[in-house]
Protein backbone atom coordinates (compact mmCIF):
# COMPACT_ATOMS: atom_id res chain seq x y z
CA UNK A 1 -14.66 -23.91 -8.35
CA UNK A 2 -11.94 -25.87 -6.93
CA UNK A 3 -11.43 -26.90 -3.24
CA UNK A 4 -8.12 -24.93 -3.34
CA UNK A 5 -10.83 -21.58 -4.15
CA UNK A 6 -12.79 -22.42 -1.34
CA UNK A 7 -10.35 -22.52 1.44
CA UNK A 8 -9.46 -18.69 0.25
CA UNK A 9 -13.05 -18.00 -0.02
CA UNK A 10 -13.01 -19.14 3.75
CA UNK A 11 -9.91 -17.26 4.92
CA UNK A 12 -10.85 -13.74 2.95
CA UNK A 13 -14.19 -13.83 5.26
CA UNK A 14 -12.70 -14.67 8.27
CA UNK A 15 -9.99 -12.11 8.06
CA UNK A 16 -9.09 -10.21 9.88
CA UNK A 17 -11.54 -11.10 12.34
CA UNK A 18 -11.31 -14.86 13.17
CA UNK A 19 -7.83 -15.04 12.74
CA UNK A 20 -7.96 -18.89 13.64
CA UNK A 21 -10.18 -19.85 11.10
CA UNK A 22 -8.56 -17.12 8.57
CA UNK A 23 -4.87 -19.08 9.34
CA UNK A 24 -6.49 -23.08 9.42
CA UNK A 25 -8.22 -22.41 5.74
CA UNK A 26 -4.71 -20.52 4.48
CA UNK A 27 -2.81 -23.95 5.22
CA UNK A 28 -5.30 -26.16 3.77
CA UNK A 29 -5.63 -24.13 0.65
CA UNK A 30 -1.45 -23.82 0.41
CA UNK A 31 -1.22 -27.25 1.45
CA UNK A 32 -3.61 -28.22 -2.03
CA UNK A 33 -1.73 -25.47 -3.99
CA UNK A 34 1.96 -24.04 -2.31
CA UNK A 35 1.90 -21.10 -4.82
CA UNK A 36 -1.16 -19.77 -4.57
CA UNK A 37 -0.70 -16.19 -4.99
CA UNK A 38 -3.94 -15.13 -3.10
CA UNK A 39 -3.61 -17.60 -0.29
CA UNK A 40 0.53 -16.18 0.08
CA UNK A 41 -1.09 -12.67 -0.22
CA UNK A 42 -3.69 -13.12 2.66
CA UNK A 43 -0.34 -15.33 4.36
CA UNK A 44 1.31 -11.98 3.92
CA UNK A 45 -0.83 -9.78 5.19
CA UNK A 46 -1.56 -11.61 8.53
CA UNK A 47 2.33 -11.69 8.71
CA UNK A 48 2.30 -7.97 8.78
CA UNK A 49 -0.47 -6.36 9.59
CA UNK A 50 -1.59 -8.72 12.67
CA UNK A 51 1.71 -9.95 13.81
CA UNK A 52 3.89 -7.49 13.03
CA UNK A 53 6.52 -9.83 11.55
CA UNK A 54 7.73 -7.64 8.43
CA UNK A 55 10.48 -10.19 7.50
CA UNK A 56 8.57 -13.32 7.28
CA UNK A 57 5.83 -11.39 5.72
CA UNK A 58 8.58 -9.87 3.05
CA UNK A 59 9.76 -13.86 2.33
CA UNK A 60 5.53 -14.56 1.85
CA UNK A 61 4.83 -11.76 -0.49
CA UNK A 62 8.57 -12.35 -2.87
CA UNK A 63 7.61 -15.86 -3.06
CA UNK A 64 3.94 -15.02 -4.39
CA UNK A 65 5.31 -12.27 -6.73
CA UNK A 66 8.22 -14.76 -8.09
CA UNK A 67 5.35 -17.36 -9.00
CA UNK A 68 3.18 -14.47 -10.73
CA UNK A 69 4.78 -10.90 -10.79
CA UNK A 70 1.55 -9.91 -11.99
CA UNK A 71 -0.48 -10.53 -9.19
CA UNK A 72 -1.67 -7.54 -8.74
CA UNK A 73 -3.78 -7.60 -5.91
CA UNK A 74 -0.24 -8.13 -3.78
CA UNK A 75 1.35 -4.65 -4.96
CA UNK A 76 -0.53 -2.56 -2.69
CA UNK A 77 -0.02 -4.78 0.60
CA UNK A 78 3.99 -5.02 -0.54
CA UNK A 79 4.35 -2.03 -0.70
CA UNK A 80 2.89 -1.17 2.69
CA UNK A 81 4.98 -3.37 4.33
CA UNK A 82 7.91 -2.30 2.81
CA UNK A 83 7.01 1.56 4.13
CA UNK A 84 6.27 0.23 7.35
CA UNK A 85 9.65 -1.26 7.45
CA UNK A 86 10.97 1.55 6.48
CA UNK A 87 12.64 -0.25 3.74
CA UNK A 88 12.54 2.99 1.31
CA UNK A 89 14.81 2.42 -1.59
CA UNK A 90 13.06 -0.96 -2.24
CA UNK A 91 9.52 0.52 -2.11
CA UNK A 92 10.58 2.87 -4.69
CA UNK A 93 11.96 0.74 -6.93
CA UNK A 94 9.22 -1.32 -6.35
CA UNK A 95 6.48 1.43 -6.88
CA UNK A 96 8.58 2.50 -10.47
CA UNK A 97 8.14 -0.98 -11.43
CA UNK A 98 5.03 -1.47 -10.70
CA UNK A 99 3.63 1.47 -12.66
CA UNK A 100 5.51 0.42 -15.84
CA UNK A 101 2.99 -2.98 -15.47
CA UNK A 102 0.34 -2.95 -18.15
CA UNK A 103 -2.98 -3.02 -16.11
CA UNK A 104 -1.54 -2.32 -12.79
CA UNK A 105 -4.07 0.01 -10.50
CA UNK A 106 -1.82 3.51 -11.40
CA UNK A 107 -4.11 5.47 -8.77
CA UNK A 108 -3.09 3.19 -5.95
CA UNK A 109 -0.15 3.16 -7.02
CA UNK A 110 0.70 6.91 -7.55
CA UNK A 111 -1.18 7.16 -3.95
CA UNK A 112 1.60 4.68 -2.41
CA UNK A 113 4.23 6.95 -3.86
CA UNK A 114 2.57 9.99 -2.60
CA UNK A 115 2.33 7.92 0.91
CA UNK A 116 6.32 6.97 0.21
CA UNK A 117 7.39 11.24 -0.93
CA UNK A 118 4.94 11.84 2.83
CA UNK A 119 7.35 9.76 4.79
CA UNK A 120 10.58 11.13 3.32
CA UNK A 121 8.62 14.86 4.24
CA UNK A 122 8.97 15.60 0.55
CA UNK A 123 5.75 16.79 0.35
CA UNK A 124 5.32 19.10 -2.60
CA UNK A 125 6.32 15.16 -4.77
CA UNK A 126 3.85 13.76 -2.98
CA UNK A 127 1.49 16.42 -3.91
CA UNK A 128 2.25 16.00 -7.38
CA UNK A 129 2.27 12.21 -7.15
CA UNK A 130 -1.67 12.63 -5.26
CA UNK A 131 -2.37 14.34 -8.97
CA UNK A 132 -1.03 11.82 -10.54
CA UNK A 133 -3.59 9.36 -8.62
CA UNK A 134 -6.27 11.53 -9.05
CA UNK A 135 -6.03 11.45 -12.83
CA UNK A 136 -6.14 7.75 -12.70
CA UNK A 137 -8.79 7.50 -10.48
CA UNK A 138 -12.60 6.35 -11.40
CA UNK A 139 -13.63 5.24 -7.81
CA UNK A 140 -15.51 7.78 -6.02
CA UNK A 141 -14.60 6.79 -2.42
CA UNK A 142 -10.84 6.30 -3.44
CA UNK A 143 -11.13 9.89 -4.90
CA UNK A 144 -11.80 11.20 -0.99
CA UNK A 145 -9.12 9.19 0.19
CA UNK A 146 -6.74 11.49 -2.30
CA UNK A 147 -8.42 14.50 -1.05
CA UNK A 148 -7.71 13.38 2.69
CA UNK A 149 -4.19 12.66 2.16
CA UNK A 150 -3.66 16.00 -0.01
CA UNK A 151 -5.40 17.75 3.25
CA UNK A 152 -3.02 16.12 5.25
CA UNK A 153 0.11 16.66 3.47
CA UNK A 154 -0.85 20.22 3.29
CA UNK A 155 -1.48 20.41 6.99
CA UNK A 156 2.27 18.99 7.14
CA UNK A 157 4.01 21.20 4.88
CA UNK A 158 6.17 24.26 6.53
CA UNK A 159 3.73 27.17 6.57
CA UNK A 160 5.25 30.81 4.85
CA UNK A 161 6.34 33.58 6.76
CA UNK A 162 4.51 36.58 6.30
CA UNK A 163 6.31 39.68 6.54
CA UNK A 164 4.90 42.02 8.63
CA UNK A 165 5.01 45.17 7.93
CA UNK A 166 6.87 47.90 10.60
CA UNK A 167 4.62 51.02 10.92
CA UNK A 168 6.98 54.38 11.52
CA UNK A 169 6.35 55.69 14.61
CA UNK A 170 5.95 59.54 14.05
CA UNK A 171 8.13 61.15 16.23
């Protein structure tokens, strides 16, 4: 175990809930190893999901995946930031390159690209895409999380008109 291991040890517990602690053990674990790809992840992630700062956190997360583009554990927190930011085209390409990775998570992955079809209101692709997750799935609890976004992707999609039928009047 090295000390670098242990300062992301201490930041992983303490996130997201000592923030402080989370942010002083993140320095002193980039400051014994700059290109860390777990301690830039967790970097990331407090960039955008606690401050909100979707640029810097964009800089964090390229930087990690330029020193290991198979850090896998970073794809799904990319790729949230980049739907968050609404920064669509990237995500995709992203998401497309990321399945083509051998031993990339394909359920999370096909469930981001459901998530990314959801936000462009294509839903019956996103449907499809949930499918695609579900075959790739062999996690119980991430199974219900398919079956709650499939519920609400239904729930979103335009609902058919029923014709009603015109009964004759007899005169």
């Amino acid at each position: 175990m090295t000390l670098v291991n242990n300062y992301i040890f201490k930041a992983l517990d303490a996130y997201p809930y000592e923030l402080e602690e989370a942010i002083e053990a993140l320095n002193y674990a980039l400051s014994y190893d700059e290109k860390n790809t777990m301690a830039l992840c967790l970097m990331g992630r407090i960039y955008a999901e606690t401050l909100h700062d979707y640029e810097k956190a964009k800089t964090v997360y390229s930087e990690a995946l330029t020193e290991n583009v198979n850090a896998f554990h970073i794809y799904p927190h990319y790729i949230n930031l980049l739907l968050w930011n609404e920064d669509y085209e990237e995500a995709e390409r992203f998401i497309d390159f990321a399945l083509t990775v051998k031993g990339s998570d394909k359920a999370v992955l096909y469930y981001k690209k459901a998530i990314f079809y959801e936000q462009q209101t294509r839903y019956k692709e996103a449907l499809l895409q949930l499918k695609l997750a579900k075959r790739y799935t062999y996690n119980g609890s991430f199974m219900s999380d398919i079956s709650a976004a499939k519920s609400r992707i239904k729930d979103k999609m335009p609902q058919k008109k029923t014709a009603k039928k015109k009964t004759k009047k007899a005169d």
